[in-house]
Protein backbone atom coordinates (compact mmCIF):
# COMPACT_ATOMS: atom_id res chain seq x y z
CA UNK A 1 60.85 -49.54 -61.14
CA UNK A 2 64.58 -49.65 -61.08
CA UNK A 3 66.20 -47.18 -58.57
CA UNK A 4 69.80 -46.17 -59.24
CA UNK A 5 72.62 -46.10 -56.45
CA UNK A 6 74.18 -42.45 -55.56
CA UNK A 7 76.40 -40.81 -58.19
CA UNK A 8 79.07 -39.03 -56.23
CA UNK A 9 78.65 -35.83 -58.17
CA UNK A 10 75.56 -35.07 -60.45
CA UNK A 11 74.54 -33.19 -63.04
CA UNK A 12 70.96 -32.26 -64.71
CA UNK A 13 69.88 -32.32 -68.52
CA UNK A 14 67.17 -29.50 -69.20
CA UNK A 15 64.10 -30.81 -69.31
CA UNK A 16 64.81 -34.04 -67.00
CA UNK A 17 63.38 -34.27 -63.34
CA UNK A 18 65.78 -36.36 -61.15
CA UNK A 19 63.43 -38.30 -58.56
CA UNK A 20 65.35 -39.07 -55.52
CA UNK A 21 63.94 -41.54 -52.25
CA UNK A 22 65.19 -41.50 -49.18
CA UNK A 23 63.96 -44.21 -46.08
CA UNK A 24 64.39 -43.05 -42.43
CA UNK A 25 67.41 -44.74 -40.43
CA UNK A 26 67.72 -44.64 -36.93
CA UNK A 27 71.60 -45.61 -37.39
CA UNK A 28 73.46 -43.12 -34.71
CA UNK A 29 76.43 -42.67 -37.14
CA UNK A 30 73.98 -41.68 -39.97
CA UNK A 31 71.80 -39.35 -37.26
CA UNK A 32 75.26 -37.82 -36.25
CA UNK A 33 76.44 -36.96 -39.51
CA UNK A 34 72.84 -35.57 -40.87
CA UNK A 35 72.61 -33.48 -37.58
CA UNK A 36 76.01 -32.07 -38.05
CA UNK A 37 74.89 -30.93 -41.40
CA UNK A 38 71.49 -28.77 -40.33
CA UNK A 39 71.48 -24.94 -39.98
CA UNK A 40 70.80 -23.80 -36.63
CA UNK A 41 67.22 -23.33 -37.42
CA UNK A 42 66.89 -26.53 -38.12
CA UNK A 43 68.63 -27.99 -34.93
CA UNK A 44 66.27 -26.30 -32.92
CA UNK A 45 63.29 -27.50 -34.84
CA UNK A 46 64.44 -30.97 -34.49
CA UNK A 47 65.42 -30.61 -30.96
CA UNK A 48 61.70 -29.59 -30.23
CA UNK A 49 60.04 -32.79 -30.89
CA UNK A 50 59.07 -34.37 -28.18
CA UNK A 51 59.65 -38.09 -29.23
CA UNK A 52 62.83 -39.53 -30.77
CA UNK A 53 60.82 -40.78 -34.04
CA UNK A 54 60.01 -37.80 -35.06
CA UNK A 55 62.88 -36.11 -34.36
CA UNK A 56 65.04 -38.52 -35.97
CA UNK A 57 62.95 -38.75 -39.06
CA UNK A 58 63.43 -34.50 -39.57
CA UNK A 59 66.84 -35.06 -38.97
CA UNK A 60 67.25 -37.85 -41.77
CA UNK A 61 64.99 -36.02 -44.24
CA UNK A 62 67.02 -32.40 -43.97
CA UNK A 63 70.01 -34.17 -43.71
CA UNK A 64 69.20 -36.01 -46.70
CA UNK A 65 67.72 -32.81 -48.36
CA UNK A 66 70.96 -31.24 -47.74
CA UNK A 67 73.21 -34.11 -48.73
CA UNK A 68 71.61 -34.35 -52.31
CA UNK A 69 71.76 -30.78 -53.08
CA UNK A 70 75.01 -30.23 -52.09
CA UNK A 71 76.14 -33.19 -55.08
CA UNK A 72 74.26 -30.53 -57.76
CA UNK A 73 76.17 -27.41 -56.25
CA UNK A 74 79.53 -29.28 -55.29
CA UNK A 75 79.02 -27.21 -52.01
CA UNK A 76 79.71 -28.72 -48.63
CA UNK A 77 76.29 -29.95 -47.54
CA UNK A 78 76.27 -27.44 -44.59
CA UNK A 79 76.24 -24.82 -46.67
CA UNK A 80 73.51 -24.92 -48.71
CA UNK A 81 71.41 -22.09 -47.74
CA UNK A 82 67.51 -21.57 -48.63
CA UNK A 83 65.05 -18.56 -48.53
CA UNK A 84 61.17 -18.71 -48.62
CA UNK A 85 58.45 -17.84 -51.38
CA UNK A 86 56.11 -15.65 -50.65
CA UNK A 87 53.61 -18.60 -49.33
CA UNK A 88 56.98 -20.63 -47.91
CA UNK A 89 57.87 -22.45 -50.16
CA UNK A 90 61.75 -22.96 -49.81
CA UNK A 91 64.11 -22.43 -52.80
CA UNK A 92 67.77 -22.33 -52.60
CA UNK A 93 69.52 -19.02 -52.06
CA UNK A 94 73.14 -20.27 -53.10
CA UNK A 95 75.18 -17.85 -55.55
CA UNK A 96 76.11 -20.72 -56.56
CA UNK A 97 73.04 -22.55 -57.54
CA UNK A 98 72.53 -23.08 -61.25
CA UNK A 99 68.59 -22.38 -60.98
CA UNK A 100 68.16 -25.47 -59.10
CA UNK A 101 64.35 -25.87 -58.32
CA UNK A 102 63.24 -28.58 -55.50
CA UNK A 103 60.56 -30.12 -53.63
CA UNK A 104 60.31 -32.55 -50.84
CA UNK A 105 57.58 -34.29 -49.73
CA UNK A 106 57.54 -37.25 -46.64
CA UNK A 107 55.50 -39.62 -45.01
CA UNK A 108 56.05 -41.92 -42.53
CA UNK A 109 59.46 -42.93 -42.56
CA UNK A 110 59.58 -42.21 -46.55
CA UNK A 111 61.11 -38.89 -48.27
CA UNK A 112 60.91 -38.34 -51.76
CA UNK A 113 62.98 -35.39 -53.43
CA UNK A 114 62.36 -33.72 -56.75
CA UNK A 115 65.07 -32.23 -58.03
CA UNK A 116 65.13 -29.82 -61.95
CA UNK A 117 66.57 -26.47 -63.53
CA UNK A 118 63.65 -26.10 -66.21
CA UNK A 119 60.90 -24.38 -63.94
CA UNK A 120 58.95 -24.96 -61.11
CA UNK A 121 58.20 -28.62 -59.88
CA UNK A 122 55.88 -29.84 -57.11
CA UNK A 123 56.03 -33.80 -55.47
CA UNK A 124 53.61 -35.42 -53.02
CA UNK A 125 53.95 -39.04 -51.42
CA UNK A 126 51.47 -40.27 -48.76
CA UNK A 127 51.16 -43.27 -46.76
CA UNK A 128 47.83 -45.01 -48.40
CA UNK A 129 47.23 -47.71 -45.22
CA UNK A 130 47.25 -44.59 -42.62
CA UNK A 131 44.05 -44.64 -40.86
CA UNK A 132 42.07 -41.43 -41.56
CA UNK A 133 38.73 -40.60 -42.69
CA UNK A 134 39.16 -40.42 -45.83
CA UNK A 135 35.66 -40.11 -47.47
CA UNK A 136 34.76 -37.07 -44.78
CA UNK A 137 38.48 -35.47 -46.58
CA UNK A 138 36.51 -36.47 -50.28
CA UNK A 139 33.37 -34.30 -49.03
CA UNK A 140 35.35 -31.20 -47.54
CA UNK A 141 37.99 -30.90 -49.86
CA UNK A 142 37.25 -32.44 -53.44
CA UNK A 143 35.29 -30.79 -55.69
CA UNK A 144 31.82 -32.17 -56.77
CA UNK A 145 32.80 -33.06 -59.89
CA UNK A 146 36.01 -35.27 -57.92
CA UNK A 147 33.66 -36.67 -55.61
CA UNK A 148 30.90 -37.90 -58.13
CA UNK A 149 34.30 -39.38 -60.71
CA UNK A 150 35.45 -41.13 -57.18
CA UNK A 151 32.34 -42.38 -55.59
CA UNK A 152 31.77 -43.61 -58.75
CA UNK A 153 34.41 -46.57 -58.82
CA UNK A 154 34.34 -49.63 -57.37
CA UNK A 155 34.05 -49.55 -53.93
CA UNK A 156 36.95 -51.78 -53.69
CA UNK A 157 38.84 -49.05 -55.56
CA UNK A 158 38.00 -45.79 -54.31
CA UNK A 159 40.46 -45.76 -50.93
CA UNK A 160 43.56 -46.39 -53.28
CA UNK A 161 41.89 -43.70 -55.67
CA UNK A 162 41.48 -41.16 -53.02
CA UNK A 163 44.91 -41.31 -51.96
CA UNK A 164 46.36 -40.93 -55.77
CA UNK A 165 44.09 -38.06 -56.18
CA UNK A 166 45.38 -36.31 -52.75
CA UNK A 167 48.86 -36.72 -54.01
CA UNK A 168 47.75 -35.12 -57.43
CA UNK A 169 45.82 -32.17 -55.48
CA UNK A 170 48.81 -31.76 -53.16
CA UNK A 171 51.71 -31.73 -55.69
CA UNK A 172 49.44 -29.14 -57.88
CA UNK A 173 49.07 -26.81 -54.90
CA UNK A 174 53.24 -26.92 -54.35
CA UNK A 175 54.44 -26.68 -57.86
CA UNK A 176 51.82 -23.38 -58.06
CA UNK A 177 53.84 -22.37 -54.63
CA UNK A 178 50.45 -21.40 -53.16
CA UNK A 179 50.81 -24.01 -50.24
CA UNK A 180 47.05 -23.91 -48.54
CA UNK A 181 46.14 -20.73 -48.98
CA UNK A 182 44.92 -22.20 -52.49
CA UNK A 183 41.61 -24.38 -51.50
CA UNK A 184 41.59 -27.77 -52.68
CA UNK A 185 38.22 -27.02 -53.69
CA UNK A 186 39.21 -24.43 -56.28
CA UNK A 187 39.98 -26.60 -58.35
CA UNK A 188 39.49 -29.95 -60.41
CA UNK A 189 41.56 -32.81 -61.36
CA UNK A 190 41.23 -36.00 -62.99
CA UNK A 191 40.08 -39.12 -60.95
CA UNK A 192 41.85 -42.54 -61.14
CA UNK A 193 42.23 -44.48 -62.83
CA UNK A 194 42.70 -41.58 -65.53
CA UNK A 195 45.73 -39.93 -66.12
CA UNK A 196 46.81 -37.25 -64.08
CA UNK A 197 45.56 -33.70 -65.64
CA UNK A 198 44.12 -30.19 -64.54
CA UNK A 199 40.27 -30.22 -65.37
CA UNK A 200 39.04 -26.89 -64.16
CA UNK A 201 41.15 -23.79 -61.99
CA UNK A 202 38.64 -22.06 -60.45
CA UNK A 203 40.01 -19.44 -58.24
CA UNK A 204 40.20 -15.90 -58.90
CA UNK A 205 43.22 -15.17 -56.68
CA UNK A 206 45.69 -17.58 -58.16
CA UNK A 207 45.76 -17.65 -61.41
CA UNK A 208 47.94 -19.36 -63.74
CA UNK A 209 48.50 -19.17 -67.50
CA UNK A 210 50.72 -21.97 -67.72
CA UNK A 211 50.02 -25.14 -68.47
CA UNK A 212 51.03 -28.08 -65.78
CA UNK A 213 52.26 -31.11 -66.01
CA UNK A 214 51.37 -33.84 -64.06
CA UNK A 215 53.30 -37.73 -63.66
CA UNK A 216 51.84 -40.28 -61.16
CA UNK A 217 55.17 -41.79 -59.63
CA UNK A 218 55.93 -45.52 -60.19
CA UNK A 219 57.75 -46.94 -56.68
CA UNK A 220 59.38 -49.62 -55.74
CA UNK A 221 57.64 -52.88 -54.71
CA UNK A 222 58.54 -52.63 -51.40
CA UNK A 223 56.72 -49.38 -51.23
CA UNK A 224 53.83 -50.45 -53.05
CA UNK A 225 51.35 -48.60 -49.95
CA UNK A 226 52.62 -45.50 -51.00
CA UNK A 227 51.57 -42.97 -53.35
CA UNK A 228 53.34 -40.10 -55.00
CA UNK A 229 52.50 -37.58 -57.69
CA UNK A 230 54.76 -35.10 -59.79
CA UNK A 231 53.69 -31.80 -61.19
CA UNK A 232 55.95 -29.66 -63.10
CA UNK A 233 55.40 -26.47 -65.22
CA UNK A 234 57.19 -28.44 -68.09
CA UNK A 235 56.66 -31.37 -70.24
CA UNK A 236 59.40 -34.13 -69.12
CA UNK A 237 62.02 -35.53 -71.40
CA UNK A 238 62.74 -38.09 -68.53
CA UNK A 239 62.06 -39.46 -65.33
CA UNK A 240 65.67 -39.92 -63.34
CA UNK A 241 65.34 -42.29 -60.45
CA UNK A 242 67.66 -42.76 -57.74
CA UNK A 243 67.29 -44.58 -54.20
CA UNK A 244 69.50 -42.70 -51.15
């Protein structure tokens, strides 16, 4: 997959999702500049971590947030200014705005930004060599019908499948803007190797008429143990990608 160097000022066709990746950099002059950019809020979340990694990696990811937003709103990236959904979702509270929707999802030292006008839009990326237990995660939070598709592969083929099917789950839970309060459990998606698609919603509370739209995200080689899954409450014309 071919990722595309920064425009200096950008602009959105309707139905197009612009997929933007960002890597962490511990560069001072980059740190200085993405720090100078945060809200107040988020200085004092960053200065709360207690180790430099992780405080440097909120720093980049907001900064870069910020950065890339500010190109759709020609706004000074300081400026941009967000307010929460219901279940906190952020969305940008800019007069300006020309009903920009986003999501950002990170991992690790990786950020990926979604970026549309059409409706809403959900991304996940995860780290697939992270140590976790993954098959006790299958048990508690898949359904039965998503553990029988999994455990049902190869064995060889059911870590990388669990961690595609996460980002699926995960990006389908953010483009609904229900966060966790939705259960993982109340619903069903399709297993890899299928395509991405909504099987069964299950849950009373959160209920949805419309009809999503899922893309499993094609990376670059050099980030070939990562995952990442788009949802969107549109078909896509096009897939935009561009590498901060």
């Amino acid at each position: 997959m071919s990722f595309n160097p920064i425009p200096e000022i950008h602009s959105i066709k309707e139905n197009n999702i612009d997929i933007w990746l960002c890597q962490s950099d511990s560069q001072q002059s980059k740190l200085d500049y993405f720090y100078s950019i945060l809200c107040n809020e988020e200085k004092k979340r960053a200065d709360r971590f207690k180790f430099d990694e992780h405080k440097n990696r909120f720093i980049v990811f907001h900064g870069f947030l910020r950065d890339v937003l500010a190109k759709y709103l020609t706004l000074d990236a300081k400026d941009i200014q967000y307010i929460k959904g219901e279940k906190g979702k952020p969305y940008l509270s800019n007069s300006e705005s020309p009903s920009l929707q986003f999501n950002l999802s990170h991992t690790r030292d990786v950020a990926i930004l979604a970026i549309t006008k059409k409706g809403e839009v959900g991304v996940d990326i995860e780290s697939i060599d992270r140590k976790t237990d993954w098959q006790g995660i299958v048990k508690r939070f898949f359904t039965v019908q998503e553990q029988r598709a999994l455990f049902a592969l190869e064995k060889e083929e059911q870590r990388q499948a669990f961690y595609e099917l996460w980002t699926r789950k995960e990006a389908y839970m953010k483009v609904l803007g229900t966060g966790l309060s939705l259960s993982p459990t109340e619903f069903t998606l399709s297993v890899p190797p299928e395509k991405p698609a909504l099987i069964d919603h299950h849950c009373e509370k959160y209920q949805t008429e419309k009809l999503i739209h899922f893309e499993q995200l094609v990376l670059p080689d050099q980030l070939n143990n990562f995952s990442a899954t788009i949802a969107s409450e549109f078909p896509t014309q096009r897939l935009n990608y561009y590498h901060y």
